[in-house]
Protein backbone atom coordinates (compact mmCIF):
# COMPACT_ATOMS: atom_id res chain seq x y z
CA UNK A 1 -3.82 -2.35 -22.27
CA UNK A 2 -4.78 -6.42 -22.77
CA UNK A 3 -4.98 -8.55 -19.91
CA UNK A 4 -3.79 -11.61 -19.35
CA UNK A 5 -4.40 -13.89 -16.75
CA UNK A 6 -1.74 -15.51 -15.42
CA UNK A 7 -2.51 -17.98 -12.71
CA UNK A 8 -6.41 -18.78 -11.23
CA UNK A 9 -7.06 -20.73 -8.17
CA UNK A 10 -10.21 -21.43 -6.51
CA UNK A 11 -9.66 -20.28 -2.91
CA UNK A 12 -12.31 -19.12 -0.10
CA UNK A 13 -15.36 -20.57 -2.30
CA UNK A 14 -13.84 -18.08 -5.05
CA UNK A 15 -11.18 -17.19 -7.31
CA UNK A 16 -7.00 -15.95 -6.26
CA UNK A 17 -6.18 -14.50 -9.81
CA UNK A 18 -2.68 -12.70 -11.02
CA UNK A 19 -3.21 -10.58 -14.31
CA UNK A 20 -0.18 -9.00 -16.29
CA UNK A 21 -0.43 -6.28 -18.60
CA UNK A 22 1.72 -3.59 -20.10
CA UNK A 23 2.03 -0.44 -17.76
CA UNK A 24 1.67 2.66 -20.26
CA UNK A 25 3.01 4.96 -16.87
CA UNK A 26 5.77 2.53 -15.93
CA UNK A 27 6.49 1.47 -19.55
CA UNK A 28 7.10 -2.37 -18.04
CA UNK A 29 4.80 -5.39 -17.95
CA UNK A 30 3.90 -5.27 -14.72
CA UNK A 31 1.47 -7.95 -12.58
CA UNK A 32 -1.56 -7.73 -9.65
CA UNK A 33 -3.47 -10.19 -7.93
CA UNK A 34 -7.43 -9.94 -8.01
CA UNK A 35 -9.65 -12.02 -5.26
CA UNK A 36 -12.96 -12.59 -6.36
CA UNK A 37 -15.39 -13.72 -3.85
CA UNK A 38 -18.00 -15.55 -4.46
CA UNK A 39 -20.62 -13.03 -4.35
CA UNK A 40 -18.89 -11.48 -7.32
CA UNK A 41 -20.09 -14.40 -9.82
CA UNK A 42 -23.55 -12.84 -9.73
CA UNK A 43 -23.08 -9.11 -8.07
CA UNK A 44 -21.11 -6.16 -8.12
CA UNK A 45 -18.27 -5.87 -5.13
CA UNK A 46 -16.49 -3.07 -3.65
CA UNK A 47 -13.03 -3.00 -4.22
CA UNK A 48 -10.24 -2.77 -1.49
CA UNK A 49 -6.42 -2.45 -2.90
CA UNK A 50 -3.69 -3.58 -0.58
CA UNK A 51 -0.14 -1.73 -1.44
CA UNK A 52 2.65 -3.87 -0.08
CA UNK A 53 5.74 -2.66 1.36
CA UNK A 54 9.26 -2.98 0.52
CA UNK A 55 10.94 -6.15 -0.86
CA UNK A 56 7.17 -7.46 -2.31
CA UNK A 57 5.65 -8.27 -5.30
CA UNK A 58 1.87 -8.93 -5.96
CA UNK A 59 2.72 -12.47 -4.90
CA UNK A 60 3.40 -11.94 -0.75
CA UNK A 61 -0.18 -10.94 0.00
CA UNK A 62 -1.69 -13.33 -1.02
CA UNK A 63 -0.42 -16.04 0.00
CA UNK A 64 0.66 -14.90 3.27
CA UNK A 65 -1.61 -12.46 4.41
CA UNK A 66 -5.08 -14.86 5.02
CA UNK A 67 -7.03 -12.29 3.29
CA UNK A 68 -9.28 -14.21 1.13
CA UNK A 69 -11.53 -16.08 3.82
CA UNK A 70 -12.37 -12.40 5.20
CA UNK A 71 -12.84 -11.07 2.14
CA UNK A 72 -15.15 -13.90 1.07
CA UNK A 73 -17.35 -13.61 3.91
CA UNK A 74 -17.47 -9.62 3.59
CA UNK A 75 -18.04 -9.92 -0.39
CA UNK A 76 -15.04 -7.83 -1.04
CA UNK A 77 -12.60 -7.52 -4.38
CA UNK A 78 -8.91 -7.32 -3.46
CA UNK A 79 -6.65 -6.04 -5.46
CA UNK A 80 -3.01 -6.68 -4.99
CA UNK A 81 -0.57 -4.36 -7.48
CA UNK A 82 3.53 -4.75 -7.21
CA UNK A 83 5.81 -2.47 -5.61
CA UNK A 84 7.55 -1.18 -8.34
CA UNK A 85 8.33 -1.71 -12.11
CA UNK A 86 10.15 -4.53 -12.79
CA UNK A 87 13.40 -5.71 -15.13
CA UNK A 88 13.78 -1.85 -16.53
CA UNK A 89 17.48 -2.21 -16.87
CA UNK A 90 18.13 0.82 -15.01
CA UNK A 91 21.65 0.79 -13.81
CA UNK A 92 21.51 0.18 -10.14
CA UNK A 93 18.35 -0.82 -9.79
CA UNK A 94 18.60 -4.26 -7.72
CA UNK A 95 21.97 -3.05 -6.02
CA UNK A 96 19.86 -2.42 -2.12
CA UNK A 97 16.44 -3.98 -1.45
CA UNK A 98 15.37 -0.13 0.28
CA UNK A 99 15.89 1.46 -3.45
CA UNK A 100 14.68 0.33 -6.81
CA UNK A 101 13.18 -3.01 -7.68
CA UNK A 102 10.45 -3.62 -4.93
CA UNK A 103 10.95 -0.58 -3.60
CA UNK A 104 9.06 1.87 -5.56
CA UNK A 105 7.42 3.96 -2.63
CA UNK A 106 4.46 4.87 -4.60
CA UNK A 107 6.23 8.11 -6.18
CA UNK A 108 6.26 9.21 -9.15
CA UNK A 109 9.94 10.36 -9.26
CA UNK A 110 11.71 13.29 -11.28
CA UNK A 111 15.04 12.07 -11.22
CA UNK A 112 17.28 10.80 -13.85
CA UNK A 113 17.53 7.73 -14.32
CA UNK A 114 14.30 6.82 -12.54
CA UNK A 115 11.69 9.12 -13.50
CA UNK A 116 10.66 7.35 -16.95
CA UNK A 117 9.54 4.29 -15.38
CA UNK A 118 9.11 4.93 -11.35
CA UNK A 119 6.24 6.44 -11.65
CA UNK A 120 4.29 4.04 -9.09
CA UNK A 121 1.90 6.98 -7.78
CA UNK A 122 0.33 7.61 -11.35
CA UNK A 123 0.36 3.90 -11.51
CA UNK A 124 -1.79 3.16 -8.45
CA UNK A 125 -3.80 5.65 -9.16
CA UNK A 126 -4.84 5.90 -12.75
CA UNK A 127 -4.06 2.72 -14.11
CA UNK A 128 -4.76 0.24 -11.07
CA UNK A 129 -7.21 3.01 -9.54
CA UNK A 130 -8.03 2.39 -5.90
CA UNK A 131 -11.14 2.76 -4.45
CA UNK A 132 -9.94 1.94 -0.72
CA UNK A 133 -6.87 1.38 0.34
CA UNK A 134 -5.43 -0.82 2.95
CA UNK A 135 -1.81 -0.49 2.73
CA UNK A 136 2.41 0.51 3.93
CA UNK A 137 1.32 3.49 1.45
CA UNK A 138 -0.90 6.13 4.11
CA UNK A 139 0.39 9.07 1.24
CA UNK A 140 -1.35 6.99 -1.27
CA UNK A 141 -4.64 6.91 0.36
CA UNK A 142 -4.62 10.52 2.02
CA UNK A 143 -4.21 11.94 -1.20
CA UNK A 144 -6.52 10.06 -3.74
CA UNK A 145 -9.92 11.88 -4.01
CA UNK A 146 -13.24 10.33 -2.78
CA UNK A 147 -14.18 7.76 -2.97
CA UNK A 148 -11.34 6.86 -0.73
CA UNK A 149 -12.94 7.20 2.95
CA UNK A 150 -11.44 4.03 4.95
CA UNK A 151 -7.58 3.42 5.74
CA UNK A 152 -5.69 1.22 7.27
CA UNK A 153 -2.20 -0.07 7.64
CA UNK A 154 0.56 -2.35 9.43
CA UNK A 155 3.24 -0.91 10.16
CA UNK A 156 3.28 1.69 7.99
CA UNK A 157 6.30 3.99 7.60
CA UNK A 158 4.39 6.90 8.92
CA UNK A 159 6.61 9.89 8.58
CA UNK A 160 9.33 9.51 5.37
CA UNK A 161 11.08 12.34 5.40
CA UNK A 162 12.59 12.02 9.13
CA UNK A 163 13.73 8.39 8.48
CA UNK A 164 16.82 7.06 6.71
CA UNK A 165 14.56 4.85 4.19
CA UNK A 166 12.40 7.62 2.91
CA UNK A 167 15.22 9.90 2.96
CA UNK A 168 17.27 7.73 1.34
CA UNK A 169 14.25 7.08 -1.44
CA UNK A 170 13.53 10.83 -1.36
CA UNK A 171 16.56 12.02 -2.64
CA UNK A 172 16.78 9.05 -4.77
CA UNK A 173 13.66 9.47 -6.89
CA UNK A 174 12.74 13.23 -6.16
CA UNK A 175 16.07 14.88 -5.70
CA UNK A 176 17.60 16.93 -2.85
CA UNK A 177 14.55 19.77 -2.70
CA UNK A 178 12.42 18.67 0.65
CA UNK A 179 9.59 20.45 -0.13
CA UNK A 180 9.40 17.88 -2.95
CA UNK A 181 9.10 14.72 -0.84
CA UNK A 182 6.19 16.44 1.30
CA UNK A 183 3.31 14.66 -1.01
CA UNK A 184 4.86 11.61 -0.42
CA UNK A 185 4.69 11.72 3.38
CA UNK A 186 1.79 11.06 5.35
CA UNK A 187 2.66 12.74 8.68
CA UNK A 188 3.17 15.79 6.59
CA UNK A 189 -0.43 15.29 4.91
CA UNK A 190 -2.19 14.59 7.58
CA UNK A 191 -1.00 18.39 8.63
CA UNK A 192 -2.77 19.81 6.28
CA UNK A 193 -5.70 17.46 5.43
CA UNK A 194 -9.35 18.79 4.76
CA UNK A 195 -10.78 16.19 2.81
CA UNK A 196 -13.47 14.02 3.46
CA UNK A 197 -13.67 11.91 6.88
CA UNK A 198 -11.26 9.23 7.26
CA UNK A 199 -10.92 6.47 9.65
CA UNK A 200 -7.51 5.04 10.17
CA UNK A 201 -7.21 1.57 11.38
CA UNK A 202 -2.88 1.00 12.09
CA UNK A 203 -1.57 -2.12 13.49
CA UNK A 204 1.76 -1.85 14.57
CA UNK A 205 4.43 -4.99 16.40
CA UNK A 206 5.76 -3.85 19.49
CA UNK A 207 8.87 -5.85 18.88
CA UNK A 208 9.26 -4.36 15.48
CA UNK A 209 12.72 -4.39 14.73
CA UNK A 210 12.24 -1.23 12.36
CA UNK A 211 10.21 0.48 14.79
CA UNK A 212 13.14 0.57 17.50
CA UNK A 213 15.91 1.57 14.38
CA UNK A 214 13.20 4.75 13.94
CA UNK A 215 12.51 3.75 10.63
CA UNK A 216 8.60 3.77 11.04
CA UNK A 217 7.76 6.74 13.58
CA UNK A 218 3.95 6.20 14.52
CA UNK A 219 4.03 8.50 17.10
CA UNK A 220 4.73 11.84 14.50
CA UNK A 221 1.37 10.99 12.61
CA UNK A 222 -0.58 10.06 15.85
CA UNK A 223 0.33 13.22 17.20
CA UNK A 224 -0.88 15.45 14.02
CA UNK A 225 -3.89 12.81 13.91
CA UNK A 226 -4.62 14.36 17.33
CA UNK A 227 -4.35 17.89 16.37
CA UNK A 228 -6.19 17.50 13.62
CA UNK A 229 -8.92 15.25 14.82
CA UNK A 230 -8.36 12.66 12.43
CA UNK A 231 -9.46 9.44 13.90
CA UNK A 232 -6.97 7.02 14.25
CA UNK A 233 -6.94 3.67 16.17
CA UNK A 234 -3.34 2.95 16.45
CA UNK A 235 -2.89 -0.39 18.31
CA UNK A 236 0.33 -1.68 19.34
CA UNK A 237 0.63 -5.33 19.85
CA UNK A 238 3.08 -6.98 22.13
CA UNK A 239 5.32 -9.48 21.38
CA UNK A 240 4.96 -9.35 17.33
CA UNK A 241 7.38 -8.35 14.71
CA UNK A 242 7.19 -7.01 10.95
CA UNK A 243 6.47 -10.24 9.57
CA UNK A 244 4.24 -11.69 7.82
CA UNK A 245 3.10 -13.61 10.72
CA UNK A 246 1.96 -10.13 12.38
CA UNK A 247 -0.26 -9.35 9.13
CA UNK A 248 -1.79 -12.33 9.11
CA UNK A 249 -2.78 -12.26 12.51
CA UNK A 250 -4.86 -9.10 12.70
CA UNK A 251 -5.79 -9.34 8.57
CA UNK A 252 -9.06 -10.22 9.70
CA UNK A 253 -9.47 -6.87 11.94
CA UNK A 254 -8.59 -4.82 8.80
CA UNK A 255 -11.07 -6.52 6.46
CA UNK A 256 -13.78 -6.13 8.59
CA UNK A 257 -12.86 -1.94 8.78
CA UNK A 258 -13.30 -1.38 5.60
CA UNK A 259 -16.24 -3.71 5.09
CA UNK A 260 -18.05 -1.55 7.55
CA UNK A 261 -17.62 1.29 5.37
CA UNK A 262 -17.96 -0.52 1.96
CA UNK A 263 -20.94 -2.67 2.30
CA UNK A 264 -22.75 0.53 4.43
């Protein structure tokens, strides 16, 4: 569908950019953010797509995050899509910030009334279509096909199905059968994975107040990560929370990850 640019600011010696088109799979206009670095003006770039987690639109990223300075010196696209389809007038759609508007999950859900226009999997990845993925969205990137080879997240909600957000999303979008929500769950995945190599990168804030509520559960996908010799560097830093303020912090960490894969 047409693009059309909403905002462009010169940033990091390049360009911060929000596009908005017309989602054919959510059937909304929907917006991203696009970072061009410099090196783009007269090369091709890799692409790395940063999902944000719940509450977010393409907006938080970047202009909280500090990406674009990283990114710049590494010669890297971002791409920045939305959480979830916007102003659908679906009843009940902004009552909670955990279900509905900005809270998509990245599934594609098969319930009434959500299922014609929450359909934020298919979005990501055959409209926006990810190359690599740093993200709050592990299922997205462990179940993409190649070329998806480098992950990496902050405080990612690592294992849905056994907290009260993704069971409360679950049940929401996908209905009451479990087996359903599986594909959506990256503990789960990473179970069963036999794809190409991936290396995980996961920053996580000690003082996280949704890690002590047992809302984010790092230690269920280290633990199959282990069994399954998926490399994972989990780090947990002291003292930080699920801000912002964490993100930006170790943003630079994370850009330099997947550059080492991308510009290899």
């Amino acid at each position: 569908s047409e693009m059309k640019e909403v905002s462009s600011n010169k940033c990091a010696g390049g360009f911060q950019k929000v596009f908005e088109h017309e989602s054919s799979e959510l059937r909304c206009k929907m917006r991203f953010a696009v970072f061009l670095p410099p090196k783009a003006e007269t090369e091709k770039c890799p692409v790395l797509y940063w999902l944000s987690g719940l509450t977010c639109t393409e907006l938080n990223f970047i202009t909280k995050a500090g990406s674009q300075l990283g990114a710049a010196e590494h010669g890297l696209i971002l791409v920045a899509p939305d959480t979830s389809p916007r102003g659908c007038n679906i009843e009940g759609e902004d009552k909670s910030w955990d279900f509905g508007t900005g809270a998509g999950f990245y599934v594609d859900a098969t319930e009434e009334p959500w299922k014609t226009n929450y359909r934020m999997y298919s979005y990501i990845t055959e409209e926006v279509r990810p190359e690599r993925c740093v993200s709050d969205a592990l299922p997205v990137c462990v179940r993409c096909p190649p070329p998806v080879c480098s992950v990496s997240a902050f405080a990612p909600i690592c294992n849905p199905m056994q907290c009260p957000w993704g069971q409360k999303a679950f049940s929401g979008y996908l209905g009451p059968e479990r087996s359903t929500w599986e594909a959506y769950d990256a503990t789960v995945l990473a179970s069963s994975y036999s794809g190409p190599q991936l290396d995980v990168l996961i920053d996580q804030g000690k003082d996280d107040e949704f890690l002590s509520a047992s809302q984010l559960l790092p230690d269920n996908l280290i633990t199959v990560c282990s069994e399954k010799k998926i490399p994972v560097v989990f780090r947990l830093q002291p003292g930080y929370d699920h801000s912002y303020f964490f993100i930006y912090s170790f943003m630079n960490d994370h850009i330099k990850h997947h550059a080492k894969f991308l510009n290899a």
